[in-house]
Structures are given as C-alpha cells and as structure tokens.
N, C-alpha and C. Protein backbone atom coordinates (compact mmCIF):
# COMPACT_ATOMS: atom_id res chain seq x y z
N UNK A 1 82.62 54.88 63.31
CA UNK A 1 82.06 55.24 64.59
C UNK A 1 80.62 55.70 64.38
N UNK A 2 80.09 55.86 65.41
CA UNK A 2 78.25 56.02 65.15
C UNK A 2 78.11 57.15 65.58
N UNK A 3 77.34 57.79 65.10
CA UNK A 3 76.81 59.49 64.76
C UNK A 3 76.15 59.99 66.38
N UNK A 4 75.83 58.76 66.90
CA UNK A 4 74.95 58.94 68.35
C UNK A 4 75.86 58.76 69.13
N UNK A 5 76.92 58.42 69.17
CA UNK A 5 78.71 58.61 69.75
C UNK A 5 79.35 59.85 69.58
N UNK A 6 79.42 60.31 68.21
CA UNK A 6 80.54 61.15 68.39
C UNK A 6 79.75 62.81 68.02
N UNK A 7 78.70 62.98 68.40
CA UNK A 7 78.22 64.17 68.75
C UNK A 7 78.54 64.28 69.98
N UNK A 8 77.56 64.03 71.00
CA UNK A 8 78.02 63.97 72.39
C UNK A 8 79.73 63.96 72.70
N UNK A 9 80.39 63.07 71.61
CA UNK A 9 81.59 63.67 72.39
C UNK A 9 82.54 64.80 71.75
N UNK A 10 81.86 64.93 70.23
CA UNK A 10 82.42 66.31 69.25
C UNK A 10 82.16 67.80 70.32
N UNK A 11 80.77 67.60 71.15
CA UNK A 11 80.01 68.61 71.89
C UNK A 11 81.05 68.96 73.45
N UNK A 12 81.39 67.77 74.02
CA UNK A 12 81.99 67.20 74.95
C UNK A 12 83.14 68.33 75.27
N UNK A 13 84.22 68.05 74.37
CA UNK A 13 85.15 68.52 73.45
C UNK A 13 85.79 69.86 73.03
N UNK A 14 84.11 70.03 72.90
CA UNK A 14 83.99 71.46 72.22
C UNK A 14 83.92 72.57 74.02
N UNK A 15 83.31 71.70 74.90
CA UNK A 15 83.29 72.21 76.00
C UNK A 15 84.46 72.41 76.89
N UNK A 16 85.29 71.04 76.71
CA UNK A 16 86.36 71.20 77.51
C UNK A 16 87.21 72.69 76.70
N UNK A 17 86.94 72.85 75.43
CA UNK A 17 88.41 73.49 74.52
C UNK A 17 87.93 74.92 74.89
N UNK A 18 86.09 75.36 75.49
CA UNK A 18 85.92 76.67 75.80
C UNK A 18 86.53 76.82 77.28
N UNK A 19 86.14 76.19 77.95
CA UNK A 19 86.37 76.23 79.04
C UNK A 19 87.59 76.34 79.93
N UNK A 20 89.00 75.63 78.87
CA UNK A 20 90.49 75.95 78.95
C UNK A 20 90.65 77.02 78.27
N UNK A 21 89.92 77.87 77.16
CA UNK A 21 90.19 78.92 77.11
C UNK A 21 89.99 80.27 77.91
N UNK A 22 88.81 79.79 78.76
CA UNK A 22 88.42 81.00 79.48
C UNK A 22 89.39 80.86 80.74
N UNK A 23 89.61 79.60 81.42
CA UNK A 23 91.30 79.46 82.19
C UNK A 23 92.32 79.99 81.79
N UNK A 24 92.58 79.93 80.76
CA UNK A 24 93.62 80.63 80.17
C UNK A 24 93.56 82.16 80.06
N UNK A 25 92.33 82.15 79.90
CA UNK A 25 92.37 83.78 79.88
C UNK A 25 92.63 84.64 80.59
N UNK A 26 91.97 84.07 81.90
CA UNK A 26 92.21 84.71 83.64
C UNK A 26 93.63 84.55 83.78
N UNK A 27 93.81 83.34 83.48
CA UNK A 27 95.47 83.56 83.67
C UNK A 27 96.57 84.66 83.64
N UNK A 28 96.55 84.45 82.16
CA UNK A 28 97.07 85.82 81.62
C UNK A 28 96.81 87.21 82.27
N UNK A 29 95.51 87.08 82.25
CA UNK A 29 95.15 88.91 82.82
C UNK A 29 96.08 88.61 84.10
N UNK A 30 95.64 87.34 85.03
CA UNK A 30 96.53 87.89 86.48
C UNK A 30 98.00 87.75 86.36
N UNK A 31 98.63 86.94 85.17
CA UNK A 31 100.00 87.54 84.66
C UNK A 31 100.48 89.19 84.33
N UNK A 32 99.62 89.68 83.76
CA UNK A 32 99.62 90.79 83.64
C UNK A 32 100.07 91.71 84.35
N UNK A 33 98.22 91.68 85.32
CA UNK A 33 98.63 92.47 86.53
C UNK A 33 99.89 92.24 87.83
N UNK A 34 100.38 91.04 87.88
CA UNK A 34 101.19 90.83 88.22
C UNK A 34 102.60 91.51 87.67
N UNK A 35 102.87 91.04 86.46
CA UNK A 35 104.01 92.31 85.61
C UNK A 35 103.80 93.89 86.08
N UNK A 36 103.08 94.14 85.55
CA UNK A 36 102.50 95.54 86.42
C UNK A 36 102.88 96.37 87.26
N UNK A 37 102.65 95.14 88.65
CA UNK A 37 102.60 95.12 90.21
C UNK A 37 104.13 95.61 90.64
N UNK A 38 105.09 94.39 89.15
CA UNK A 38 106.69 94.49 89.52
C UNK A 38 107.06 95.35 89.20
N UNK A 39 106.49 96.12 88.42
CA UNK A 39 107.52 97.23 87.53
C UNK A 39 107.09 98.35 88.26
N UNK A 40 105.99 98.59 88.98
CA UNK A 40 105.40 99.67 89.88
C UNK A 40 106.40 99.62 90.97
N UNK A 41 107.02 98.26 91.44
CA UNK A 41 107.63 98.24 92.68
C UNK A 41 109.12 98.97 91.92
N UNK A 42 109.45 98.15 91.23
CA UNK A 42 110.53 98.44 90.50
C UNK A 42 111.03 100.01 90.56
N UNK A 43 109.79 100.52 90.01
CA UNK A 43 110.36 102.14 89.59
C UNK A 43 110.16 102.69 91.12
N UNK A 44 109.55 102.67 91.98
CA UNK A 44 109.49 103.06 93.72
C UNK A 44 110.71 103.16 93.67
N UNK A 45 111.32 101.64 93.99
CA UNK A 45 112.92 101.04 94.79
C UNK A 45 113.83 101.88 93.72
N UNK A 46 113.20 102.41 92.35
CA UNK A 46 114.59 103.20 91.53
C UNK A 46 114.58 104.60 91.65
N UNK A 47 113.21 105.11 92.23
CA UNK A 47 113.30 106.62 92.69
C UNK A 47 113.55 106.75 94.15
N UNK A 48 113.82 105.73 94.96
CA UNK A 48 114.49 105.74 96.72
C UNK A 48 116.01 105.68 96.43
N UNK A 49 116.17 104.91 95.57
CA UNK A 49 117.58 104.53 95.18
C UNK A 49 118.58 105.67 94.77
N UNK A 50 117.37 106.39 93.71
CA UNK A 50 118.47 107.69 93.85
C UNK A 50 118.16 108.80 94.86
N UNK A 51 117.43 108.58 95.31
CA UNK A 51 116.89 109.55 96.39
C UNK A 51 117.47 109.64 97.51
N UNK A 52 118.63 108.20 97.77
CA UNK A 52 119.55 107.95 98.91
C UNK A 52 121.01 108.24 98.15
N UNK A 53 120.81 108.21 97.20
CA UNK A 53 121.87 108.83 96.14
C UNK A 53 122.64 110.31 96.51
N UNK A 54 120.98 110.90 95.85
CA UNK A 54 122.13 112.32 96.08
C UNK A 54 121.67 112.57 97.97
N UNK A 55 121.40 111.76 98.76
CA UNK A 55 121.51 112.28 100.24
C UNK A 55 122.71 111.81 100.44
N UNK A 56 123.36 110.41 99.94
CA UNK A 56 124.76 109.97 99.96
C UNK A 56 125.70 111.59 99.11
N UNK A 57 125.55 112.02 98.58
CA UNK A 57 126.58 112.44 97.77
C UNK A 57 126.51 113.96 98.57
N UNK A 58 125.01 114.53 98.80
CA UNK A 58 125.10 116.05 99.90
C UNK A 58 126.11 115.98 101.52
N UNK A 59 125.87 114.58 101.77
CA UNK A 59 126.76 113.79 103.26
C UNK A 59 128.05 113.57 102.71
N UNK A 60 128.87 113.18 101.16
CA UNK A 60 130.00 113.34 101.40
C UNK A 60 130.65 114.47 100.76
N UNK A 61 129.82 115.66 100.17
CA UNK A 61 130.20 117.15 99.95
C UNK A 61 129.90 117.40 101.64
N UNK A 62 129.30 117.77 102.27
CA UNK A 62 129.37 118.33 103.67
C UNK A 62 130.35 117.42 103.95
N UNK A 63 131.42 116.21 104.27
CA UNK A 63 132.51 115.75 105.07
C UNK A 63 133.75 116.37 104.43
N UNK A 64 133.65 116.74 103.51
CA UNK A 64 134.35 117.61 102.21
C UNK A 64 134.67 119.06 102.63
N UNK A 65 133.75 120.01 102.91
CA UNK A 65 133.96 121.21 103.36
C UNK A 65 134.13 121.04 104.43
N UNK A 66 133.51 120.01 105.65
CA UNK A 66 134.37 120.39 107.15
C UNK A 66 135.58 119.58 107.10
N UNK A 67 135.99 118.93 106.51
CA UNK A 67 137.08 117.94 106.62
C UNK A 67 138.48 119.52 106.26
C-alpha cells in the first residue's frame, strides 16, 4: 500500500478511536449518575417503608389495647 494512502487513513482512524472514546466516556458518567439516581430513590422508598412500618405496628398495638 502507498505511504500517501495510509497516513491519511492511519490519522483517519486514529480519529474515529478518540472520538468513540470520548462517547464512551459520557456514557458511563451518565450510567453512573443514573445508578446513583436509583439507589437515592431506593433508600427514600426503604426509609417510607419502614416509616409505614412502625405506623402499621403503633395502629395494631392501639386495636390491641382497645380491643
């Protein structure tokens, strides 16, 4: 192959392989923050969860003493 060929496309190449890396990169980060996002929701819905917990369990000690 000829030297005045495969610069331009060694260069070419070299552009596409930065350029899917910096795609890739953003990616990830908004993978990230996305993981994040869930586990923030996550632990909310697990401190309501018990938070309706013991209001469930004070509602069936009070049906308990008036019963």
């Amino acid at each position: 192959m000829d030297a005045g060929i495969l610069v331009p496309l060694a260069a070419f190449a070299g552009v596409v392989v930065i350029v899917g890396l910096v795609n890739f990169s953003g990616l990830r980060d908004r993978e990230l923050q996305t993981h994040e996002f869930i586990r923030r929701l996550e632990a909310e819905h697990n401190l309501r969860m018990a938070e309706l917990d013991r209001e469930l369990q004070q509602v069936k000690q009070g049906n308990k003493a008036g019963h």
